[in-house]
Structure formats: C-alpha cells, structure tokens
PDB file of N, CA and C in Angstrom:
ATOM      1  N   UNK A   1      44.575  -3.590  45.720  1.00  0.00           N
ATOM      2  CA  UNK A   1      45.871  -4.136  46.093  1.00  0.00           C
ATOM      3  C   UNK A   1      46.584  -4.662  44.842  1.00  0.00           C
ATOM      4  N   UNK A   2      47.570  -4.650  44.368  1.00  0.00           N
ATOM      5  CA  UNK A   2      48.525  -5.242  43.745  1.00  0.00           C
ATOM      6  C   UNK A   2      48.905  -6.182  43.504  1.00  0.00           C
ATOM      7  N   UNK A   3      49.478  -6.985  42.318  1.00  0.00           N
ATOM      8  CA  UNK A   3      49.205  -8.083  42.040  1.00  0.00           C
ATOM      9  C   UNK A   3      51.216  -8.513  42.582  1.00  0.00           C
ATOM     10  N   UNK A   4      50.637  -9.864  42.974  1.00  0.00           N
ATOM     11  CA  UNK A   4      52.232 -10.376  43.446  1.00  0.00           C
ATOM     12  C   UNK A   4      52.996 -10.688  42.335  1.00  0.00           C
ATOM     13  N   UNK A   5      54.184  -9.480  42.377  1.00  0.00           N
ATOM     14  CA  UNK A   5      54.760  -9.814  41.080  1.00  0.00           C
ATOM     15  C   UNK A   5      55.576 -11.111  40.952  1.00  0.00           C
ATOM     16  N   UNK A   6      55.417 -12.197  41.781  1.00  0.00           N
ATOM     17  CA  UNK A   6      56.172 -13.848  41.459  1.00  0.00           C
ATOM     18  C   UNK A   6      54.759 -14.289  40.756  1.00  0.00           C
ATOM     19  N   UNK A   7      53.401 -14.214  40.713  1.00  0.00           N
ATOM     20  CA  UNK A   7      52.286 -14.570  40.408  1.00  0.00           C
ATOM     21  C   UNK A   7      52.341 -14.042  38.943  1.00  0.00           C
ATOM     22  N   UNK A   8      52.524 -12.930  38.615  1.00  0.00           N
ATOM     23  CA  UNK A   8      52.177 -12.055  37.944  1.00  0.00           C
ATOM     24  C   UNK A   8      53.141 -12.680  36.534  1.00  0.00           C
ATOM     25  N   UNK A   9      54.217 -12.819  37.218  1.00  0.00           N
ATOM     26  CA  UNK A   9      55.792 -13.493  36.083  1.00  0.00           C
ATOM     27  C   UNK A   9      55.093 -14.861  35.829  1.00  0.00           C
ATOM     28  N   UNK A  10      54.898 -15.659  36.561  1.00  0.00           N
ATOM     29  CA  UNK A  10      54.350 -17.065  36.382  1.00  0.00           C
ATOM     30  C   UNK A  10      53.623 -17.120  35.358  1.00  0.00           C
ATOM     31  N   UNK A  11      52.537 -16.253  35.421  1.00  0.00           N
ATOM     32  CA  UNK A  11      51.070 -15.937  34.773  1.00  0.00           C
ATOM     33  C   UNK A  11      51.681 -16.272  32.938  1.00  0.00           C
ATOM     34  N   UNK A  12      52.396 -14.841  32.952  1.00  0.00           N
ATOM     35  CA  UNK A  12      53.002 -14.482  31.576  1.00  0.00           C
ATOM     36  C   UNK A  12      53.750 -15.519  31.098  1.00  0.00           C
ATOM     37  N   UNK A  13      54.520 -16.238  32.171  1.00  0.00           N
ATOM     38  CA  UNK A  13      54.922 -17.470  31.209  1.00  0.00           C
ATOM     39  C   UNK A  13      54.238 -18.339  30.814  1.00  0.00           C
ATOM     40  N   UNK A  14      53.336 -18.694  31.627  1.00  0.00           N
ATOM     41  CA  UNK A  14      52.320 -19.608  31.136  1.00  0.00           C
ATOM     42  C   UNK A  14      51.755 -19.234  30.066  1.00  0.00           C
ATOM     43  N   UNK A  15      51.150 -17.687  29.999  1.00  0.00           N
ATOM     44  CA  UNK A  15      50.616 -17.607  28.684  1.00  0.00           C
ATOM     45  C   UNK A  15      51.188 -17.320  27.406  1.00  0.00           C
ATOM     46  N   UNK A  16      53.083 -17.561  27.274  1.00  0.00           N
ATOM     47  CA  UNK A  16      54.327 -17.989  26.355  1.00  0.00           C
ATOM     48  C   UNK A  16      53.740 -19.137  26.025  1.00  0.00           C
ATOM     49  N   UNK A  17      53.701 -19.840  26.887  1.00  0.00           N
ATOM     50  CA  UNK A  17      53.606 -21.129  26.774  1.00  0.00           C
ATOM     51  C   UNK A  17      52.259 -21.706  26.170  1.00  0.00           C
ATOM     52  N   UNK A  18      51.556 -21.095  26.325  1.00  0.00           N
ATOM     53  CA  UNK A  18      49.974 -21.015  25.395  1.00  0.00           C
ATOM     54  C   UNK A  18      50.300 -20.893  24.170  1.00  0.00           C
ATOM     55  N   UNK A  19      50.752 -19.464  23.518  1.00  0.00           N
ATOM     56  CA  UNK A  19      51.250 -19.030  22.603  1.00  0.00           C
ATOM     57  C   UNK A  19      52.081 -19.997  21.414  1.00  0.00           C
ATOM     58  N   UNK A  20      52.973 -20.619  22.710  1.00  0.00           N
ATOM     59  CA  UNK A  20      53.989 -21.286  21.863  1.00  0.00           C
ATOM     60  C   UNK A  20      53.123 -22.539  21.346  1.00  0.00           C
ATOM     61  N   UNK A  21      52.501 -23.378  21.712  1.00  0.00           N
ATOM     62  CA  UNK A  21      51.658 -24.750  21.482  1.00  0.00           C
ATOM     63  C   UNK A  21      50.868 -24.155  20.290  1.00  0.00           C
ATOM     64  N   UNK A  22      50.513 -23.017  20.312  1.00  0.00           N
ATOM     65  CA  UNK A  22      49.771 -22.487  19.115  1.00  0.00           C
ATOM     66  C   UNK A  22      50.587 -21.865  17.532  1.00  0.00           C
ATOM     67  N   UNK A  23      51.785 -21.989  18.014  1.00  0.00           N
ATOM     68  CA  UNK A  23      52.385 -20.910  17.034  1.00  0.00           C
ATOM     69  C   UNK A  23      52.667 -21.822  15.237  1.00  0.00           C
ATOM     70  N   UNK A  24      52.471 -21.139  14.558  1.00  0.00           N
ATOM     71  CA  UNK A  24      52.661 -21.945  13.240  1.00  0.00           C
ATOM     72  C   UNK A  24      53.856 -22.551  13.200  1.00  0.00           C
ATOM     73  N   UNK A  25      54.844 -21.977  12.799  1.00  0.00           N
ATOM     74  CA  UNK A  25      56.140 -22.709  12.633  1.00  0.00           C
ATOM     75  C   UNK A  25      57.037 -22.639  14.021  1.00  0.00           C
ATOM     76  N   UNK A  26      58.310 -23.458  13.928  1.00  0.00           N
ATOM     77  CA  UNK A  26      59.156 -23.913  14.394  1.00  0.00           C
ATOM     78  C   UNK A  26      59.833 -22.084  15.063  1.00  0.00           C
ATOM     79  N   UNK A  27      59.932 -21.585  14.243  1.00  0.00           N
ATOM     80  CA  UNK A  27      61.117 -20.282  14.843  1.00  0.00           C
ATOM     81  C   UNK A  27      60.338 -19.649  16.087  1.00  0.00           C
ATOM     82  N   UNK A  28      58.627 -19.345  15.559  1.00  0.00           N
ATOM     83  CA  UNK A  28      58.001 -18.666  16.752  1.00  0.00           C
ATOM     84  C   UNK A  28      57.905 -19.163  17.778  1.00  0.00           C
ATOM     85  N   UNK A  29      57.401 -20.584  17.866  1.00  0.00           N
ATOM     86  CA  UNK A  29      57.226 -21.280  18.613  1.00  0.00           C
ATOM     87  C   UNK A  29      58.520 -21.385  19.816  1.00  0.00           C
ATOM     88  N   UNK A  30      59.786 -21.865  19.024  1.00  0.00           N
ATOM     89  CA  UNK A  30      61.049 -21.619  20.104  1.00  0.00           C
ATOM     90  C   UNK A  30      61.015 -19.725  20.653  1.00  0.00           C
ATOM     91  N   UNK A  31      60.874 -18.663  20.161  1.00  0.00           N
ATOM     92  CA  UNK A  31      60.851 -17.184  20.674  1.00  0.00           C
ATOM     93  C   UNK A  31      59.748 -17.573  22.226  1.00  0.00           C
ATOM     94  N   UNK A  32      58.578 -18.246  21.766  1.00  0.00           N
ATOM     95  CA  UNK A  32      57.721 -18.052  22.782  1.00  0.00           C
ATOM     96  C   UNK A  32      58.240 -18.926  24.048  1.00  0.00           C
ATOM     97  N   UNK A  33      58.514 -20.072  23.842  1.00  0.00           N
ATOM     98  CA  UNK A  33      59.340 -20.443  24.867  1.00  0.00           C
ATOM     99  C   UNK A  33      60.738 -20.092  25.340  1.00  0.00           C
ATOM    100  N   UNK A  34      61.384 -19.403  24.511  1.00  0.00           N
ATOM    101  CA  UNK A  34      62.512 -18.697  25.606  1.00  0.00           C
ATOM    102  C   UNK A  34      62.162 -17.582  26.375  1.00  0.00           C
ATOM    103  N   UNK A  35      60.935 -17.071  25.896  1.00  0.00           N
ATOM    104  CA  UNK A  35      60.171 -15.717  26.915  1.00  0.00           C
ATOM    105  C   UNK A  35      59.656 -16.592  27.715  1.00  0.00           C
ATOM    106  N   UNK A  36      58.791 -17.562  27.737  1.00  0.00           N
ATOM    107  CA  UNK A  36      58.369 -18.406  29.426  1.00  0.00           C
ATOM    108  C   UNK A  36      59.570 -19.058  30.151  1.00  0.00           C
ATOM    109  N   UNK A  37      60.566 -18.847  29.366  1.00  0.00           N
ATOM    110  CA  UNK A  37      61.899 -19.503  30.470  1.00  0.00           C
ATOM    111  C   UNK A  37      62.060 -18.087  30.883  1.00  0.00           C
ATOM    112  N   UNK A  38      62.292 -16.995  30.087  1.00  0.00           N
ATOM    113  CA  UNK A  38      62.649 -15.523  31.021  1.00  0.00           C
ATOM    114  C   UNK A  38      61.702 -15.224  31.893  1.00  0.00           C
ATOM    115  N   UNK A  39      60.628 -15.645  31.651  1.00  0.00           N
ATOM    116  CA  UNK A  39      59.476 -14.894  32.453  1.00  0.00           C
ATOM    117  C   UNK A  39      59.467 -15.891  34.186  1.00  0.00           C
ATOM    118  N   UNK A  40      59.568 -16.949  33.639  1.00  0.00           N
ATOM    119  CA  UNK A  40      60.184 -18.012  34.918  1.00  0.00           C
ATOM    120  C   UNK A  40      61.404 -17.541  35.728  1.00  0.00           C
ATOM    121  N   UNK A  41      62.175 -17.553  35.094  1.00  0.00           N
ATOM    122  CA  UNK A  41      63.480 -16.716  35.511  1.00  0.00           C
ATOM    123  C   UNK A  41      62.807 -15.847  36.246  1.00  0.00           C
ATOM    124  N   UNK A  42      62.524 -14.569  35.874  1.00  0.00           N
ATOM    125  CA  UNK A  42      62.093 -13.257  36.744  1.00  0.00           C
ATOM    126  C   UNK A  42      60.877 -13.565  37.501  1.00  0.00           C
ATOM    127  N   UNK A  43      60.200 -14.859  37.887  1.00  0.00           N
ATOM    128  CA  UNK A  43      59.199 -14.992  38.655  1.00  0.00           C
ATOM    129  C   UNK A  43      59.884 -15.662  39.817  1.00  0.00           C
ATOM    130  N   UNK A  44      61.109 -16.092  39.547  1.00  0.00           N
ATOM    131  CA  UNK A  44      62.557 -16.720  40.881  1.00  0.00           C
ATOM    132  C   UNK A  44      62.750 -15.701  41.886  1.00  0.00           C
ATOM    133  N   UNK A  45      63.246 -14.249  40.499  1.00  0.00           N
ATOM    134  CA  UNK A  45      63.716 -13.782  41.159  1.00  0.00           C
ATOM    135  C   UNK A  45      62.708 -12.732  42.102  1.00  0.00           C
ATOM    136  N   UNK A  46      61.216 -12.733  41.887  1.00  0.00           N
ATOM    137  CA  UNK A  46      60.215 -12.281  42.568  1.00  0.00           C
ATOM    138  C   UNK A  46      60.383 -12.774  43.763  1.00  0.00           C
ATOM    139  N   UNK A  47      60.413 -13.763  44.112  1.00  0.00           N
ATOM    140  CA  UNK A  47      60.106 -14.594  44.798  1.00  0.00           C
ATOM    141  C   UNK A  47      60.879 -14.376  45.866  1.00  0.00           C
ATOM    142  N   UNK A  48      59.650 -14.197  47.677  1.00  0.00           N
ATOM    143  CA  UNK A  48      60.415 -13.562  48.890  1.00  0.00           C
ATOM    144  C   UNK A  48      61.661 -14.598  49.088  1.00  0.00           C
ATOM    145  N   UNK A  49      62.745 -13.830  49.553  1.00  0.00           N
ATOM    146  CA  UNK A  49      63.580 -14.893  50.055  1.00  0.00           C
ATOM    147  C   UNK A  49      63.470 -14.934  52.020  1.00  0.00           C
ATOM    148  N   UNK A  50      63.310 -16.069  52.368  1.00  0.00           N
ATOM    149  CA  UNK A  50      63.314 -17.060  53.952  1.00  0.00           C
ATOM    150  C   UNK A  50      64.589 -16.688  54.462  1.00  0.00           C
TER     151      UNK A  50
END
C-alpha cells in the first residue's frame, strides 16, 4: 500500500529541518528551512478536505 502523501510531505520536512540544525553556515541552513516550509505547504495541501 502506499504511503499517505500528507505523511510523506511532513516526513521530508522534518528531515529539512534535521538538515538545517546541522548545516555549517548561515545560507544553507536558511535553503533547508524554506524547503520544510515548502514541504509543509504541500503536506496542507495533501491533506483530505471534510
């Protein structure tokens, strides 16, 4: 079975967000967190709508 792609977006940002706490300088570090804000973003828009 397939992975729920709102799970799946979450996942990847979180692991931006790994990335970023690790990253040497200042420039990478901001790249990795604007990909866990996109990846958040597209885990919204996964997400069933009620």
């Amino acid at each position: 079975m397939a992975e729920d792609p709102m799970i799946y977006w979450k996942r990847r940002a979180e692991a931006e967000r790994d990335l970023a706490e690790k990253a040497p300088d200042a420039a990478t570090r901001k790249a990795h967190e604007e990909m866990a804000l996109l990846y958040e973003e597209r885990a919204l828009n996964e997400a069933p709508i009620d």
